[in-house]
PDB file of N, CA and C in Angstrom:
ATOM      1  N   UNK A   1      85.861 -13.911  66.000  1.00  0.00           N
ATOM      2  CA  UNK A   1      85.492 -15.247  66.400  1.00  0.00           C
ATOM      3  C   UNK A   1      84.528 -15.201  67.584  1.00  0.00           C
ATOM      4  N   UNK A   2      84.783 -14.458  68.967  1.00  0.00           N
ATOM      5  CA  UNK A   2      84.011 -14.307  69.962  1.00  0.00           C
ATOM      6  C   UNK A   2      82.646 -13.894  69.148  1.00  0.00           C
ATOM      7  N   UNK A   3      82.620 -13.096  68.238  1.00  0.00           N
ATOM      8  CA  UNK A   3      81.320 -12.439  67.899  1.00  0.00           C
ATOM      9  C   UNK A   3      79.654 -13.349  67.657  1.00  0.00           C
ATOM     10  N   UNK A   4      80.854 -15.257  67.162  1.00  0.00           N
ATOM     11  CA  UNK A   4      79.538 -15.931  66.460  1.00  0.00           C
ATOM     12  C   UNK A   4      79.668 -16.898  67.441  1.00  0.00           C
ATOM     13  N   UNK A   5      79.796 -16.755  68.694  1.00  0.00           N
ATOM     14  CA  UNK A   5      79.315 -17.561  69.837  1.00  0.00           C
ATOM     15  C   UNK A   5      77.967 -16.648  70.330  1.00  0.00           C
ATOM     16  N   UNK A   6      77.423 -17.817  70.930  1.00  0.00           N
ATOM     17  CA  UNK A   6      76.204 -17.506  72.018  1.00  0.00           C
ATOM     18  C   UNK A   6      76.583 -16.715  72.911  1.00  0.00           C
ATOM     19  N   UNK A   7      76.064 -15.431  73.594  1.00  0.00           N
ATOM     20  CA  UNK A   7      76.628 -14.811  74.408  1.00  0.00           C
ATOM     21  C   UNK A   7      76.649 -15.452  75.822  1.00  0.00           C
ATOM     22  N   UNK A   8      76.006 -16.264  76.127  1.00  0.00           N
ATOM     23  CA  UNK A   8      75.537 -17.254  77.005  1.00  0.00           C
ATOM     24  C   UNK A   8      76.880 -18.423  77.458  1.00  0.00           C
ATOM     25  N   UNK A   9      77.579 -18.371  76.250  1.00  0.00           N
ATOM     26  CA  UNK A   9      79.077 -19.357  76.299  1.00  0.00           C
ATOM     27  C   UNK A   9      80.259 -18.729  77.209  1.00  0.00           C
ATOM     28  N   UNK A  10      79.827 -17.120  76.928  1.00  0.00           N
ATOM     29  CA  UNK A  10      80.648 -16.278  76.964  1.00  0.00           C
ATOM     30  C   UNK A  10      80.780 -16.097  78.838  1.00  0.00           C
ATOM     31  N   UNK A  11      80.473 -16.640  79.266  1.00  0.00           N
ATOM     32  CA  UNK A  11      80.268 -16.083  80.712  1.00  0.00           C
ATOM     33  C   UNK A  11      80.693 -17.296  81.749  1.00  0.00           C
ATOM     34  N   UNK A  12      81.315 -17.310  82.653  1.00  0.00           N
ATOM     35  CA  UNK A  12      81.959 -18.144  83.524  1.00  0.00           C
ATOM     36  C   UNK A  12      83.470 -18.263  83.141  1.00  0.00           C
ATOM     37  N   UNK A  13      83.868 -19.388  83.573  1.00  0.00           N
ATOM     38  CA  UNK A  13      85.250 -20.210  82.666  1.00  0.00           C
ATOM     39  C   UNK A  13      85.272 -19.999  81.844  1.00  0.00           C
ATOM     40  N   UNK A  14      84.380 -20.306  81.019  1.00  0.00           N
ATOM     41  CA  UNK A  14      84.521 -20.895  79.236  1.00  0.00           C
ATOM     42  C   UNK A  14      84.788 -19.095  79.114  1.00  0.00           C
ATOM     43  N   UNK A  15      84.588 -17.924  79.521  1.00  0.00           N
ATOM     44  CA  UNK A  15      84.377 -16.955  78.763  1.00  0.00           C
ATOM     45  C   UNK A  15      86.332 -16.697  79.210  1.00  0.00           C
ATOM     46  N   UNK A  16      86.123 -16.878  80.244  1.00  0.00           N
ATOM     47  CA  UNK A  16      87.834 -16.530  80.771  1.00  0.00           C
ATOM     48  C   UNK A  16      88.830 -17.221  80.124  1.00  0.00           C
ATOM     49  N   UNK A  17      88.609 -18.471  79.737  1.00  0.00           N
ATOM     50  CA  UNK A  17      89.329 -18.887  79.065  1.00  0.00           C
ATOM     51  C   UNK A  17      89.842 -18.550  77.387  1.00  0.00           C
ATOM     52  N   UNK A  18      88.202 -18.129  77.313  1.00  0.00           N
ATOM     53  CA  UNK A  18      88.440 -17.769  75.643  1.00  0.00           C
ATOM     54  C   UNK A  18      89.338 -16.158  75.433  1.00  0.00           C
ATOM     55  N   UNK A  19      88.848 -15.496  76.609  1.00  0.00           N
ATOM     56  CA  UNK A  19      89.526 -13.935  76.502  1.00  0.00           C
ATOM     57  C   UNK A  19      90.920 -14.236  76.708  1.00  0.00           C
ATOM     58  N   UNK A  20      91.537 -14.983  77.595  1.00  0.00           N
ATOM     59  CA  UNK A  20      92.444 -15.416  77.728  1.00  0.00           C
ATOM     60  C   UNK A  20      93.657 -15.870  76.856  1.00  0.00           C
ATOM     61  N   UNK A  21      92.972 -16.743  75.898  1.00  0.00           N
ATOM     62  CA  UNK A  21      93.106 -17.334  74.922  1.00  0.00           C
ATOM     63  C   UNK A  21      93.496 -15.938  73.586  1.00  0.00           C
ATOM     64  N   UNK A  22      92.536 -14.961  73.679  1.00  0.00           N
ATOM     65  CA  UNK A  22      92.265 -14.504  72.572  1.00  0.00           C
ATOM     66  C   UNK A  22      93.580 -13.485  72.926  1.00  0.00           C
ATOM     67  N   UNK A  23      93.770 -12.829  73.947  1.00  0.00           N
ATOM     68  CA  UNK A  23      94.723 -12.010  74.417  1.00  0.00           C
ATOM     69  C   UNK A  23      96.198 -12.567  74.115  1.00  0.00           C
ATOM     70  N   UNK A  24      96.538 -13.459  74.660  1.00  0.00           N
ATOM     71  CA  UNK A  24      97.348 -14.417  74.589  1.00  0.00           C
ATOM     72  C   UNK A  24      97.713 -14.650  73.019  1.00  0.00           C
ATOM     73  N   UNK A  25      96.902 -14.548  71.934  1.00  0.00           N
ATOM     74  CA  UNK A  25      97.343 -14.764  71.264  1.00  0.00           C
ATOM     75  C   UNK A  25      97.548 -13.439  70.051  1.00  0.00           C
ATOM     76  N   UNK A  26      96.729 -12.482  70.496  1.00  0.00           N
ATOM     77  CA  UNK A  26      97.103 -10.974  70.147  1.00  0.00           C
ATOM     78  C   UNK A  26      98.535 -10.431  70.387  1.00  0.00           C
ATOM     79  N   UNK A  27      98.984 -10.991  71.932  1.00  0.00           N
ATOM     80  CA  UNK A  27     100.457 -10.454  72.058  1.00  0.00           C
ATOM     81  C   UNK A  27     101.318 -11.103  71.454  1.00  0.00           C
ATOM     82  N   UNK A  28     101.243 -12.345  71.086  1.00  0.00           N
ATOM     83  CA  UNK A  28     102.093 -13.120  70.088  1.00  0.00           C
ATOM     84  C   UNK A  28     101.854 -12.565  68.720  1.00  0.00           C
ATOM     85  N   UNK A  29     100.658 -12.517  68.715  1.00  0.00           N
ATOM     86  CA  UNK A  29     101.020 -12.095  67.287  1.00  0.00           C
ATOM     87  C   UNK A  29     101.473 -10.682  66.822  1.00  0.00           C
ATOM     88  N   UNK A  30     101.430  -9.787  67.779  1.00  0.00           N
ATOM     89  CA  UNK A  30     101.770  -8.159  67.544  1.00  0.00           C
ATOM     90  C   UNK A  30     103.463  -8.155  68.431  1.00  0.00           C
ATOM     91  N   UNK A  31     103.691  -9.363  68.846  1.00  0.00           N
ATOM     92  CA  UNK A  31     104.882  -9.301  69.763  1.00  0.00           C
ATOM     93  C   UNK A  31     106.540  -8.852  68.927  1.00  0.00           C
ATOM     94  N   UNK A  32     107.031  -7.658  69.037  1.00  0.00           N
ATOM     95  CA  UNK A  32     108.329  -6.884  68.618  1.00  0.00           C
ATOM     96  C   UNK A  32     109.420  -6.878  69.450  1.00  0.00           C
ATOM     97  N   UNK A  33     110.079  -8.307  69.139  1.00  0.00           N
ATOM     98  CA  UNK A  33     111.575  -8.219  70.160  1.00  0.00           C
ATOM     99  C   UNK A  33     112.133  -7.202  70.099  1.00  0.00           C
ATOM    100  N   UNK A  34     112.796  -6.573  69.197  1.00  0.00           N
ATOM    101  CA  UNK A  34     113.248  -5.204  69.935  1.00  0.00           C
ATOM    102  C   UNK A  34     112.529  -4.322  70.784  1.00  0.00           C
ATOM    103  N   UNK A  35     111.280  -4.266  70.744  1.00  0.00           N
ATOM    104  CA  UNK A  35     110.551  -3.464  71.954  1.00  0.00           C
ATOM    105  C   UNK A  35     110.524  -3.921  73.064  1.00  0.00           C
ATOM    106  N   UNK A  36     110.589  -4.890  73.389  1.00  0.00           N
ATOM    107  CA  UNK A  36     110.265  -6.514  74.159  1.00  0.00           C
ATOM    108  C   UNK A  36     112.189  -5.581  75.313  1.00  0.00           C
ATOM    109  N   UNK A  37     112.860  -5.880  74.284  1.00  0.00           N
ATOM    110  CA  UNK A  37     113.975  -5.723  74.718  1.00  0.00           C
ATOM    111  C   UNK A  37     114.526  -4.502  75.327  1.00  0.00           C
ATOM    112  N   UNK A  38     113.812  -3.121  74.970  1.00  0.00           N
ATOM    113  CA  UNK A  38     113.934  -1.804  75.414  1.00  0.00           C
ATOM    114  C   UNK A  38     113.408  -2.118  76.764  1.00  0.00           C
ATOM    115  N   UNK A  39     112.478  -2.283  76.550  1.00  0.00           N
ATOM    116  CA  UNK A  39     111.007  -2.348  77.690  1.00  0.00           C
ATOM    117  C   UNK A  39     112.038  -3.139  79.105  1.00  0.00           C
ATOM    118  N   UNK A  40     112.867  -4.102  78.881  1.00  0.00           N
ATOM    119  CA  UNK A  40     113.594  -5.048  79.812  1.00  0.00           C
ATOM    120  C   UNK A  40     114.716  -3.763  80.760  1.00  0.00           C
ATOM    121  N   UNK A  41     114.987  -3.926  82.264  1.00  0.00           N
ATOM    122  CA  UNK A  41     116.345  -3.299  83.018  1.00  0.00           C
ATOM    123  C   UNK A  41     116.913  -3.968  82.785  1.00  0.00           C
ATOM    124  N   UNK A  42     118.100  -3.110  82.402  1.00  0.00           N
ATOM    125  CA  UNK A  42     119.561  -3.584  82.278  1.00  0.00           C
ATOM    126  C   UNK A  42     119.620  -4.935  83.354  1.00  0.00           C
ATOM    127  N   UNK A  43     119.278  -4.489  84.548  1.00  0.00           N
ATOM    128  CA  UNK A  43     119.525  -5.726  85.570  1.00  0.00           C
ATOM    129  C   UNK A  43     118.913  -6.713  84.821  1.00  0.00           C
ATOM    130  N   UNK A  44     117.598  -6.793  84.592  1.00  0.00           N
ATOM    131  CA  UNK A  44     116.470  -7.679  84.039  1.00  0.00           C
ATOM    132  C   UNK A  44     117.676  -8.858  82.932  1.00  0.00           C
ATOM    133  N   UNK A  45     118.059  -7.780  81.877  1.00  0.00           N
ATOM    134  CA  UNK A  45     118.677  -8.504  80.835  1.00  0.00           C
ATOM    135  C   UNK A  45     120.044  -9.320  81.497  1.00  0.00           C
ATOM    136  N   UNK A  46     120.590  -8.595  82.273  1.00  0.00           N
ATOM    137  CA  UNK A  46     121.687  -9.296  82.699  1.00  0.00           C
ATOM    138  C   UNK A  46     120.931 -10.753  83.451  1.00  0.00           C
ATOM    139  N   UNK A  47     120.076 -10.770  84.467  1.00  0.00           N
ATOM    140  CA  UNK A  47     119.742 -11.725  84.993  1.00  0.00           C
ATOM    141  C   UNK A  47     119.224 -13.423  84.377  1.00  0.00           C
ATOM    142  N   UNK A  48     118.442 -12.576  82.614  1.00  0.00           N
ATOM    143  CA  UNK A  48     118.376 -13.547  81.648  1.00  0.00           C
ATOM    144  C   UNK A  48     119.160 -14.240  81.357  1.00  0.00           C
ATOM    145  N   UNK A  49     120.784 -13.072  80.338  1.00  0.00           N
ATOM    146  CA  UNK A  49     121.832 -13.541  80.360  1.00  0.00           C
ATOM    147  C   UNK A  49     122.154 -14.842  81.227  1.00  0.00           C
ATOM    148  N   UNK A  50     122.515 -14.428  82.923  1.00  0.00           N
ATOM    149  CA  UNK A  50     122.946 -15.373  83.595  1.00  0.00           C
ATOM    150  C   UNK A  50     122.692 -16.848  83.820  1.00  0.00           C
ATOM    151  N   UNK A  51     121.070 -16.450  83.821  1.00  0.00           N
ATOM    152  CA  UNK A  51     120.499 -17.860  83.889  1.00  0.00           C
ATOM    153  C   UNK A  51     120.264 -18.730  82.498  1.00  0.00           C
ATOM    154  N   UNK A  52     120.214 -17.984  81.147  1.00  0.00           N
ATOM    155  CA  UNK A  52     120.733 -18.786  80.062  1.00  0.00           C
ATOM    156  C   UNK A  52     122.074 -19.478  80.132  1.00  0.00           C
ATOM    157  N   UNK A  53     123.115 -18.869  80.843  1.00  0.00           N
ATOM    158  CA  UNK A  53     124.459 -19.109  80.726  1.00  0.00           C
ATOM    159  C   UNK A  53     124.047 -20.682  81.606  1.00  0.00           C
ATOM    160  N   UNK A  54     123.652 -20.018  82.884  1.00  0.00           N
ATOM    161  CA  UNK A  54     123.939 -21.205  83.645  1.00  0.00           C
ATOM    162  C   UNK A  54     122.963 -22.369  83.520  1.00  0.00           C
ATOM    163  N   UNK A  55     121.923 -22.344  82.527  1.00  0.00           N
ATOM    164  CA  UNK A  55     120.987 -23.584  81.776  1.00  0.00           C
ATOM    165  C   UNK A  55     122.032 -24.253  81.095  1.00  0.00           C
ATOM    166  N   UNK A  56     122.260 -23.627  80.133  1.00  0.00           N
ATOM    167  CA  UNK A  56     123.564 -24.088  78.864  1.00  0.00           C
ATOM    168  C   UNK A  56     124.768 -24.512  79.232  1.00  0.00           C
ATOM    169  N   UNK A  57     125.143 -24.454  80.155  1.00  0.00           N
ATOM    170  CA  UNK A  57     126.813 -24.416  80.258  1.00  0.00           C
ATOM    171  C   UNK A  57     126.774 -25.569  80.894  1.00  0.00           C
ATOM    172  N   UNK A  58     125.861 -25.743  82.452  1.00  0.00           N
ATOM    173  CA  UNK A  58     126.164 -26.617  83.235  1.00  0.00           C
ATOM    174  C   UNK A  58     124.986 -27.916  83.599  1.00  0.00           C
ATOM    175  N   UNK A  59     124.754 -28.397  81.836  1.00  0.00           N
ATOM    176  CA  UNK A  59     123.823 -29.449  81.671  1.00  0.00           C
ATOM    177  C   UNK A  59     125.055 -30.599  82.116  1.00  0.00           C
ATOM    178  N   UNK A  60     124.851 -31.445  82.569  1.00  0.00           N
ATOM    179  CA  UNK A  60     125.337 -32.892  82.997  1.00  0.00           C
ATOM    180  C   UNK A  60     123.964 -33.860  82.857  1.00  0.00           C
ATOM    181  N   UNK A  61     123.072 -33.579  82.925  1.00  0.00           N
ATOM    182  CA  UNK A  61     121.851 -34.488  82.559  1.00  0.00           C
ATOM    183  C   UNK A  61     121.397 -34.504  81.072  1.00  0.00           C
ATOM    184  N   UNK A  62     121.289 -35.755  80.514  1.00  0.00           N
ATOM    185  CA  UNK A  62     121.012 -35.026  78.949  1.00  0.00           C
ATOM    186  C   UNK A  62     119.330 -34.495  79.309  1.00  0.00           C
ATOM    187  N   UNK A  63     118.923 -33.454  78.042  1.00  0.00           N
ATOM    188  CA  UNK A  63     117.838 -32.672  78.150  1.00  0.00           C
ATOM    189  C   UNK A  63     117.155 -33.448  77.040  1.00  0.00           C
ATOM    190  N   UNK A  64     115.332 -33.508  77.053  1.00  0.00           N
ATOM    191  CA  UNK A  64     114.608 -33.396  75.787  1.00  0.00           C
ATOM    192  C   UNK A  64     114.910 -32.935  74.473  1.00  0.00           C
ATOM    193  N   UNK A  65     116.112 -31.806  74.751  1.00  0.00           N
ATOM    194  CA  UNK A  65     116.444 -31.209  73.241  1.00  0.00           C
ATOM    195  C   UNK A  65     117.751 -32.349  73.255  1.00  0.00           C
ATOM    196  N   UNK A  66     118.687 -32.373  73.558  1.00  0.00           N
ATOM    197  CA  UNK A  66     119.476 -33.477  73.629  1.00  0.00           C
ATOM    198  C   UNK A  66     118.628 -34.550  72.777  1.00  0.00           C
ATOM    199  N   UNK A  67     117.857 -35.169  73.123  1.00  0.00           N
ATOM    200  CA  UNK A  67     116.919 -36.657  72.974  1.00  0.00           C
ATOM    201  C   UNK A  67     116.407 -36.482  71.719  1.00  0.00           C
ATOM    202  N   UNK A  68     116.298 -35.079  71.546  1.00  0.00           N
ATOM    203  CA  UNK A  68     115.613 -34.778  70.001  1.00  0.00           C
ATOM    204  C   UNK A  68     116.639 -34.828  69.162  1.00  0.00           C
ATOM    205  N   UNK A  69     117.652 -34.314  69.579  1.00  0.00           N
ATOM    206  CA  UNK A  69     118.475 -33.999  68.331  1.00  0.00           C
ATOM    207  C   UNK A  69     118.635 -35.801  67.664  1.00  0.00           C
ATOM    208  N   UNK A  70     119.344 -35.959  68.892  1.00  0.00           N
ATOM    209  CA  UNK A  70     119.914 -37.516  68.862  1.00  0.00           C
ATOM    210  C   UNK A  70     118.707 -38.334  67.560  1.00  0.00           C
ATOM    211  N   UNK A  71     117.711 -38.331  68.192  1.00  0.00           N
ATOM    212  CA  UNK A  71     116.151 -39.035  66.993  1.00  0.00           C
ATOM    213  C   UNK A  71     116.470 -38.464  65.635  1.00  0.00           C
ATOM    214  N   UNK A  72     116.534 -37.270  65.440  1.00  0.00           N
ATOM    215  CA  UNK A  72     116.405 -36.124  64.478  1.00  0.00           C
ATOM    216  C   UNK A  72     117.899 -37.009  63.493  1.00  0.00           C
ATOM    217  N   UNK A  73     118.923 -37.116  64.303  1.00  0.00           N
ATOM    218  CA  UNK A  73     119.623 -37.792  63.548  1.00  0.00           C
ATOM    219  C   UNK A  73     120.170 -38.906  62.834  1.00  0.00           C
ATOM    220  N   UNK A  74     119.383 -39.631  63.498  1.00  0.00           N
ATOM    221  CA  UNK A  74     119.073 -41.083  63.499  1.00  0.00           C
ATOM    222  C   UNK A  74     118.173 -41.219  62.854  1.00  0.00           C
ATOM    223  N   UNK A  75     117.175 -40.754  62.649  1.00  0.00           N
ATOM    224  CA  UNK A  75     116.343 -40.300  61.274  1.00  0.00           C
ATOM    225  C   UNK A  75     116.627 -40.133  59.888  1.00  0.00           C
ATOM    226  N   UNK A  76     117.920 -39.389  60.109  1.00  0.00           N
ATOM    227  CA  UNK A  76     118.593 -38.452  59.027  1.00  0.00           C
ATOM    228  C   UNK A  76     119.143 -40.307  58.895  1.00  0.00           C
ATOM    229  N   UNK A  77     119.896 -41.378  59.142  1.00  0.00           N
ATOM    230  CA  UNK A  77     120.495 -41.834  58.794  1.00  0.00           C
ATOM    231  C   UNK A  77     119.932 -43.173  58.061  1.00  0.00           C
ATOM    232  N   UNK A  78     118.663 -43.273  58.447  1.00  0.00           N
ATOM    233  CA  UNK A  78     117.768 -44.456  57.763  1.00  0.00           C
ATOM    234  C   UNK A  78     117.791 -43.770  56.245  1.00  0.00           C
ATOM    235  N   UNK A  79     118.157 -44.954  55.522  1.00  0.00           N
ATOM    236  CA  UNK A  79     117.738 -45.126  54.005  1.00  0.00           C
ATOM    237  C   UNK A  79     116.006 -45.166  53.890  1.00  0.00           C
ATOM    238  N   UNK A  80     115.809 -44.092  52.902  1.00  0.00           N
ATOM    239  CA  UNK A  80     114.298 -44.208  52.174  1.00  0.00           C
ATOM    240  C   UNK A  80     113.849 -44.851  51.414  1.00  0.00           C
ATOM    241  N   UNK A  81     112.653 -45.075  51.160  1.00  0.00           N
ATOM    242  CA  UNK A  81     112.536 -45.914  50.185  1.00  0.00           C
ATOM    243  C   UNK A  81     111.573 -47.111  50.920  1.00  0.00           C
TER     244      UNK A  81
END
């Protein structure tokens, strides 16, 4: 894609953004959770752990996913047609 731009585009922001962009989406797409997961310290993983625990456990505010589900089901309950 970079190849059939102006090389002229390619330089400032616009070029940082696009490498950016293009990188960004190379590691997603070559991205291997189990490697992902070797690559992590034990501490590292535990610290994830913790702070997943303590996202999940100790919601008292409802969340956006909360708000979704709720729509999502209320959706589900309208007749079609």
């Amino acid at each position: 894609m970079v190849e059939l731009l102006d090389p002229s585009l390619l330089h400032g922001e616009g070029g940082y953004d696009l490498a950016s962009a293009y990188g960004a989406l190379f590691l997603i797409q070559n991205f291997q959770e189990d490697q992902a997961a070797q690559l992590l310290s034990s501490k590292a993983r535990d610290t994830l752990r913790q702070w997943h625990k303590r996202k999940t456990t100790n919601r008292t505010i409802p969340s956006v996913d909360d708000f979704q589900v709720e729509l999502r089901a209320e959706e589900k309950k309208k007749p079609r047609g």
